[in-house]
C-alpha atoms as a PDB file:
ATOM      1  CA  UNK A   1      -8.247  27.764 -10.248  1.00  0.00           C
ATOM      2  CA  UNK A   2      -6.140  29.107  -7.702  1.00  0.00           C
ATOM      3  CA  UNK A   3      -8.275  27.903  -4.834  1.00  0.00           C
ATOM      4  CA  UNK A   4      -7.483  24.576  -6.270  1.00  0.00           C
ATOM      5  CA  UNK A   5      -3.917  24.743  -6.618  1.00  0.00           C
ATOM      6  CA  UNK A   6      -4.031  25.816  -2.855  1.00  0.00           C
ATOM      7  CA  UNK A   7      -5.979  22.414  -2.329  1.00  0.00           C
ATOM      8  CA  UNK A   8      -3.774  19.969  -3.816  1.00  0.00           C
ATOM      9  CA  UNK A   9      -0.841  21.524  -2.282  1.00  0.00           C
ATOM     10  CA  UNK A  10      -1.743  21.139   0.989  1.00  0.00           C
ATOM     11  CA  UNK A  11      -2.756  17.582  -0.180  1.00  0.00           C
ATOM     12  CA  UNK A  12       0.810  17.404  -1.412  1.00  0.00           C
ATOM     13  CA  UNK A  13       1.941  18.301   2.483  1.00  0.00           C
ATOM     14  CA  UNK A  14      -0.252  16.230   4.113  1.00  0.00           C
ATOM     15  CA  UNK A  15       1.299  13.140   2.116  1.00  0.00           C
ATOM     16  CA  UNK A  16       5.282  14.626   3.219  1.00  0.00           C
ATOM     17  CA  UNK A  17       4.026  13.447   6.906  1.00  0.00           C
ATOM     18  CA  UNK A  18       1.252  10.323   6.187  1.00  0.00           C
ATOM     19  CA  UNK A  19       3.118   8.200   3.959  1.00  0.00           C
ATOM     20  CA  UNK A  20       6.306   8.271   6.032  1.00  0.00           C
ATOM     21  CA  UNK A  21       3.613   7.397   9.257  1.00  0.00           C
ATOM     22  CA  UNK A  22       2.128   5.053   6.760  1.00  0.00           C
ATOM     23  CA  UNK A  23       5.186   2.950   5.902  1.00  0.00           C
ATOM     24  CA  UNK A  24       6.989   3.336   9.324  1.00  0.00           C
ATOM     25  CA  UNK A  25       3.477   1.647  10.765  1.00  0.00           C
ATOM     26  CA  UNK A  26       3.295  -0.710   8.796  1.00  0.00           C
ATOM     27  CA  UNK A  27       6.329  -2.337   9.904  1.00  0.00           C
ATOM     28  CA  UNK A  28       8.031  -1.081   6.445  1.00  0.00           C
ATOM     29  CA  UNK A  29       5.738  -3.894   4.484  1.00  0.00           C
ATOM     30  CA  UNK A  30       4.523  -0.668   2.288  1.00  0.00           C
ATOM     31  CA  UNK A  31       7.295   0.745   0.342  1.00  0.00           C
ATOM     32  CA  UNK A  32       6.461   3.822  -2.247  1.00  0.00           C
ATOM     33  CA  UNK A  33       8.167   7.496  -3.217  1.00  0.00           C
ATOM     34  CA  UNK A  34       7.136  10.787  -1.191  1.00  0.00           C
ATOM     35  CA  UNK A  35       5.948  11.582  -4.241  1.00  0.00           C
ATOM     36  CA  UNK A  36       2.499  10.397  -4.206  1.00  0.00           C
ATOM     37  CA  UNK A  37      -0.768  11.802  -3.554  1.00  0.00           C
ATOM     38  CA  UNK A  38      -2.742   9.981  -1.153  1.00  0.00           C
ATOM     39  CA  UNK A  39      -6.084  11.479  -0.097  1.00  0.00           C
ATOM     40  CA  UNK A  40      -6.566  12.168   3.421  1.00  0.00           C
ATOM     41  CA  UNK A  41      -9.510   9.478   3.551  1.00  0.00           C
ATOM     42  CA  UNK A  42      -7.700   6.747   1.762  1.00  0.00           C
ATOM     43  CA  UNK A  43      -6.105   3.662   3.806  1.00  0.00           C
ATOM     44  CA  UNK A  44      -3.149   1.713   3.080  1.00  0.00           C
ATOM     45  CA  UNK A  45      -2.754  -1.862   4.894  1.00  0.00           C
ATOM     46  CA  UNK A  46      -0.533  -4.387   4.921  1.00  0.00           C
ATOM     47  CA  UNK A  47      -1.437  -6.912   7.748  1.00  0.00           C
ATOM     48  CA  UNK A  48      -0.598 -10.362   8.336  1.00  0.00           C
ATOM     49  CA  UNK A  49       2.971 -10.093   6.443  1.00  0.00           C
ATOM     50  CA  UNK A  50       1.451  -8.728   3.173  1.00  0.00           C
ATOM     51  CA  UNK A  51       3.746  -5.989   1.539  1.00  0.00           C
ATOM     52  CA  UNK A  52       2.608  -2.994  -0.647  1.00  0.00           C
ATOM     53  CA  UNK A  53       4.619  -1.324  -3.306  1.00  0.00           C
ATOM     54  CA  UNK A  54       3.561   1.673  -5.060  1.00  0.00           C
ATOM     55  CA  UNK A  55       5.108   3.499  -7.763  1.00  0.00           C
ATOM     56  CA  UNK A  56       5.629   7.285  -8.328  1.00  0.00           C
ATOM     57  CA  UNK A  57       3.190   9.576  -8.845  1.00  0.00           C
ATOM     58  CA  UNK A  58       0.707   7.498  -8.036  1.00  0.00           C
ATOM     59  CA  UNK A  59      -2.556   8.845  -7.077  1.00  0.00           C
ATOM     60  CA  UNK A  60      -5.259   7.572  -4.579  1.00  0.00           C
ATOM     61  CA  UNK A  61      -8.897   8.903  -3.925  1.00  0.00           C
ATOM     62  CA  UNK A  62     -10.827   9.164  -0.658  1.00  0.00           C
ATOM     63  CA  UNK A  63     -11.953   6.445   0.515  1.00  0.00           C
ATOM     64  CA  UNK A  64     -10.368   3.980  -1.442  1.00  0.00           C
ATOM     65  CA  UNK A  65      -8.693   0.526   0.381  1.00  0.00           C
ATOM     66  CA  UNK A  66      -5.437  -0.930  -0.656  1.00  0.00           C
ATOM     67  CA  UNK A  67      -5.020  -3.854   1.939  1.00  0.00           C
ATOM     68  CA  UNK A  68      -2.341  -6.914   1.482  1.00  0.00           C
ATOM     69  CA  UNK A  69      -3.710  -9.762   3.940  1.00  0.00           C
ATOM     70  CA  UNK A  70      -0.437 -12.022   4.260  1.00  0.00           C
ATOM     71  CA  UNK A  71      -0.514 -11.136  -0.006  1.00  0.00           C
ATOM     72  CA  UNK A  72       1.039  -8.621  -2.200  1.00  0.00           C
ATOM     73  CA  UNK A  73       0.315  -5.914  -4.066  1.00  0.00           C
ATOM     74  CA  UNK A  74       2.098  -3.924  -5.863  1.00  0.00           C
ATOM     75  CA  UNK A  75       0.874  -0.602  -8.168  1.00  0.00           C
ATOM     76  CA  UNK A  76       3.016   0.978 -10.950  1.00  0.00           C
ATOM     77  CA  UNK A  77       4.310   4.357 -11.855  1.00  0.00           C
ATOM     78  CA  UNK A  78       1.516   7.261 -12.229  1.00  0.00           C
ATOM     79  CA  UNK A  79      -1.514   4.892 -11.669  1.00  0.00           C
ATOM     80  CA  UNK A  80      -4.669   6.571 -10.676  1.00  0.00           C
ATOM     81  CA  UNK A  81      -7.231   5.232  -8.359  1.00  0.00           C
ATOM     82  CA  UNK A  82     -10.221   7.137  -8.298  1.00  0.00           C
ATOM     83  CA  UNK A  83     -12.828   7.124  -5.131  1.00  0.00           C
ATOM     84  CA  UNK A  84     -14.198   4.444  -3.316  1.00  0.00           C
ATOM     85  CA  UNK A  85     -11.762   1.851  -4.478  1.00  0.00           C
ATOM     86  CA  UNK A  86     -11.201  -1.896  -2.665  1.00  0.00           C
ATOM     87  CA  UNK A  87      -8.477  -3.550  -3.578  1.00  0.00           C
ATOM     88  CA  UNK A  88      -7.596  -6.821  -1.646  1.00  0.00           C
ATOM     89  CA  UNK A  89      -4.938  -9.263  -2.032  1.00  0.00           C
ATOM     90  CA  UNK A  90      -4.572 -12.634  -0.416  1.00  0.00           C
ATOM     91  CA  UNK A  91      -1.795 -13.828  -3.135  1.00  0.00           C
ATOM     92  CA  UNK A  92      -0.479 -11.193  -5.487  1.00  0.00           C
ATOM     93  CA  UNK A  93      -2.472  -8.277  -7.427  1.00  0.00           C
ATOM     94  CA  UNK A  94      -0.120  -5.973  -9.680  1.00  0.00           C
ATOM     95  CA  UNK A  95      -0.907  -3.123 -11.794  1.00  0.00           C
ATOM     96  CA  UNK A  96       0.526  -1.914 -14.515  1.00  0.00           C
ATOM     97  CA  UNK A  97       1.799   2.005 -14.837  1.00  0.00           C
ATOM     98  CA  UNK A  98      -0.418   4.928 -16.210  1.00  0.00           C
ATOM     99  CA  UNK A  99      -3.562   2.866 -15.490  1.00  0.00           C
ATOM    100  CA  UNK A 100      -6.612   4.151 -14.659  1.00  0.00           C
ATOM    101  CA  UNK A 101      -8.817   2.725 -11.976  1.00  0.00           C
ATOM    102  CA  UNK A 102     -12.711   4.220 -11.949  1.00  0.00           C
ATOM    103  CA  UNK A 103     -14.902   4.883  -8.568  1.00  0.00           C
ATOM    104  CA  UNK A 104     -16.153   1.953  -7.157  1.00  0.00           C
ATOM    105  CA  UNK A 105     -14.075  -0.460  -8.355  1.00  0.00           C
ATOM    106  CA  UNK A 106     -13.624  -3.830  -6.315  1.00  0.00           C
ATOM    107  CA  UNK A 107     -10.518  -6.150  -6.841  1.00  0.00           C
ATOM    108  CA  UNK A 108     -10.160  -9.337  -4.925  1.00  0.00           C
ATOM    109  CA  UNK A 109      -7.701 -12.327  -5.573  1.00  0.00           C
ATOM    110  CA  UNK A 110      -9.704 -13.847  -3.182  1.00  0.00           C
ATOM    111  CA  UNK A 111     -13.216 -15.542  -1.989  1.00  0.00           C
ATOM    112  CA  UNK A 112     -14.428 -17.535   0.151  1.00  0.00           C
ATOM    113  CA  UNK A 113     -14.323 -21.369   0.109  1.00  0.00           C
ATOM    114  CA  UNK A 114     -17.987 -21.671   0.974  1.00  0.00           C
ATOM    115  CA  UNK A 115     -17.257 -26.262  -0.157  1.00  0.00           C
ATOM    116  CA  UNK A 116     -15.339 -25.860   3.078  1.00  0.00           C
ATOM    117  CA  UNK A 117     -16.485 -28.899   5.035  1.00  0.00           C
ATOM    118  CA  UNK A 118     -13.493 -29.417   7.918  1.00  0.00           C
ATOM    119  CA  UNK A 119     -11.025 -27.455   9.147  1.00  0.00           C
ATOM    120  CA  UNK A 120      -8.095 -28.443   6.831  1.00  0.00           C
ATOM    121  CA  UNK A 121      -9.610 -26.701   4.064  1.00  0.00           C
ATOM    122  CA  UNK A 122      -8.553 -23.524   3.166  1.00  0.00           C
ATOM    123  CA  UNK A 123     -11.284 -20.608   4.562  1.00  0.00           C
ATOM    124  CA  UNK A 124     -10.172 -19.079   1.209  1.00  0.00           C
ATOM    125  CA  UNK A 125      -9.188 -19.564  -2.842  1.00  0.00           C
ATOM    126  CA  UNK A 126      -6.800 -17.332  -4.034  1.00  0.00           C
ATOM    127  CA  UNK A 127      -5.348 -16.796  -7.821  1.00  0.00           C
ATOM    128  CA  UNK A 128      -3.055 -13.834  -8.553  1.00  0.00           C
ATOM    129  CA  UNK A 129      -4.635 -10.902 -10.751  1.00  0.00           C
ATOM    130  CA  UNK A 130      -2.405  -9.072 -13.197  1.00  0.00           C
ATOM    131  CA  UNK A 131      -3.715  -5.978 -14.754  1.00  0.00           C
ATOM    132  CA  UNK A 132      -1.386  -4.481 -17.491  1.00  0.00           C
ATOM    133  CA  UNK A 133       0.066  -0.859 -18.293  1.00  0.00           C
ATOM    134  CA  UNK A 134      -2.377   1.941 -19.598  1.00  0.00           C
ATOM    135  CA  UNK A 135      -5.777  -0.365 -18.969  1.00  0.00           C
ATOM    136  CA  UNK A 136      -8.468   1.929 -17.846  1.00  0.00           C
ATOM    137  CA  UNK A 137     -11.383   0.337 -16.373  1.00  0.00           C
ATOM    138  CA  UNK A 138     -14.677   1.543 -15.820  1.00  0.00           C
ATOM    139  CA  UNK A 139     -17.231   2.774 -12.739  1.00  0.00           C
ATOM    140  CA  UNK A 140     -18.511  -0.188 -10.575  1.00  0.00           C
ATOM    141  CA  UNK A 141     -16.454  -3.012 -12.365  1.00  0.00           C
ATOM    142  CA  UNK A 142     -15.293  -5.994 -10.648  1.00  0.00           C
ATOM    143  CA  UNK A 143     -12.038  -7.738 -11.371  1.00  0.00           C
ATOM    144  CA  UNK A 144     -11.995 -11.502  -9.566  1.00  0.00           C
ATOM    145  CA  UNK A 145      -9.141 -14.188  -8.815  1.00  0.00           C
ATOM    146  CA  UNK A 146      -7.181 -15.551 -10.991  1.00  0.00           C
ATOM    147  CA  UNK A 147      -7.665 -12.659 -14.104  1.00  0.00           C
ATOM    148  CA  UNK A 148      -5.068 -11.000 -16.403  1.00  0.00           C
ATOM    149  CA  UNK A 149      -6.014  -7.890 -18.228  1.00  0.00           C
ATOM    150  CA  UNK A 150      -3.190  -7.504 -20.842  1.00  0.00           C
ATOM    151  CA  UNK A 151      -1.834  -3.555 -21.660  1.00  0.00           C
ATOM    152  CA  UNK A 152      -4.059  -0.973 -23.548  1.00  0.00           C
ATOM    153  CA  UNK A 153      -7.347  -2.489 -22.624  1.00  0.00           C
ATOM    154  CA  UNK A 154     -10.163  -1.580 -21.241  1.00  0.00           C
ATOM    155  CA  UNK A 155     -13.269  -2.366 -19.172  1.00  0.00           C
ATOM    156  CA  UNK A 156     -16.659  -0.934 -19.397  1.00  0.00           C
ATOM    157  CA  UNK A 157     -18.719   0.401 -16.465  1.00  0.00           C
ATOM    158  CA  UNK A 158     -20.594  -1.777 -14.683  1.00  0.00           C
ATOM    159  CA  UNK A 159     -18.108  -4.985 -15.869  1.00  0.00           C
ATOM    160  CA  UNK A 160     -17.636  -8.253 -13.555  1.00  0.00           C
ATOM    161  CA  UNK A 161     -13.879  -9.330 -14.951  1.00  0.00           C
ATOM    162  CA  UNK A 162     -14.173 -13.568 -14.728  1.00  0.00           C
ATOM    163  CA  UNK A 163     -11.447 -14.588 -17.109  1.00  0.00           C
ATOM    164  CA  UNK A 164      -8.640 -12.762 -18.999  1.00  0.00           C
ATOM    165  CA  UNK A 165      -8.524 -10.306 -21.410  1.00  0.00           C
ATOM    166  CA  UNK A 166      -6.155  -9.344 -24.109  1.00  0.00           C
ATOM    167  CA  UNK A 167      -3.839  -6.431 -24.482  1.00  0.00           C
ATOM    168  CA  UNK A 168      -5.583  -3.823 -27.047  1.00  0.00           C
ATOM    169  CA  UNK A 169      -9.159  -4.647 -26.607  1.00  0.00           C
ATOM    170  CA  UNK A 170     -12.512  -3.459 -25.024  1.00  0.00           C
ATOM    171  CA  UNK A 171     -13.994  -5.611 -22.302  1.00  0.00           C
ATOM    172  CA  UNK A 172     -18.219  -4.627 -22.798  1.00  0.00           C
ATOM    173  CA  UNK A 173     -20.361  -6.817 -20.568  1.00  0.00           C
ATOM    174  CA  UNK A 174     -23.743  -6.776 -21.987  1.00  0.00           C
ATOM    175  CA  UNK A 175     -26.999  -7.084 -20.224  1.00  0.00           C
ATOM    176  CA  UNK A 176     -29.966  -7.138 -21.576  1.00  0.00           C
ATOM    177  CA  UNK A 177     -32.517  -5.675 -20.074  1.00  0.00           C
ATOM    178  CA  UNK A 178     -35.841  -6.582 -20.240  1.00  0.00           C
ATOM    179  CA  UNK A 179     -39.204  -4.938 -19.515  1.00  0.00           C
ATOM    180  CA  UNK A 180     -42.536  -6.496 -19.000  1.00  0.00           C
ATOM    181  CA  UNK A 181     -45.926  -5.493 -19.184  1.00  0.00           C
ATOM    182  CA  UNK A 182     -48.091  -5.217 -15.559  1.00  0.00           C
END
């Protein structure tokens, strides 16, 4: 227990020096408190005149990617996002406070335009994602363009989010599996 406390406060010093670094590099696109606890392996971006803002007492994993590309994103009060994380934004992605975000979780407001056929298309489609207060979604989901999760919900392991889901209900994406005789 103690060695523990001894870990997270010297994650707790680390973050007095990165996230200043962070925002200050960034060109001041990324705005969020000192109070935050950003693992030493996580990575903040905001390129192409995206912008970042994150709440208080948020909390970030290793390894995870928050990255505005010319969008923005922007994460409420004590939001945790666990390891391994991608979040991408080409428009706008916002998340509500006290959500919880699983490992592995990828969300993108964005994909490719793979009809492109001449260079006045678009290389990309993008559709803003909401995602409301106290939703916690699962391990290895997938939330996509253009989705609203409403507050209290949440989304079982393993989920690919396509369209939006109300506030106070449980998102279960079945798959049946099936097993065949040699």
């Amino acid at each position: 227990m103690v060695r523990r406390k001894v870990i997270m406060l010297i994650y707790i010093l680390v973050n007095f020096i990165k996230v200043p670094l962070t925002v200050l590099f960034s060109g001041f696109h990324i705005k969020c408190s000192i109070i935050e606890l950003f693992r030493l392996h996580s990575s903040i971006q905001a390129i192409d005149g995206g912008h970042i803002t994150i709440g208080p007492m948020t909390s970030i994993d290793n390894y995870s990617l928050i990255r505005a590309s010319s969008g923005t994103i922007e994460i409420g009060r004590n939001v945790y996002i666990n390891r391994n994380c991608n979040i991408v934004s080409h428009q706008k992605i916002s998340i509500g406070s006290q959500t919880t975000i699983g490992p592995n979780v990828a969300i993108y407001d964005h994909d490719h335009n793979y009809k492109r056929k001449d260079s006045e298309d678009s290389l990309i489609n993008s559709a803003e994602i909401s995602i409301g207060e106290r939703v916690w979604i699962g391990s290895n989901c997938s939330i996509l363009k253009g989705v609203s999760i409403g507050n209290d919900s949440v989304i079982a392991a393993g989920s690919i989010v396509t369209h939006d889901i109300p506030s106070d209900s449980v998102f279960v994406q079945k798959r049946v599996g099936e097993i065949k005789s040699k």
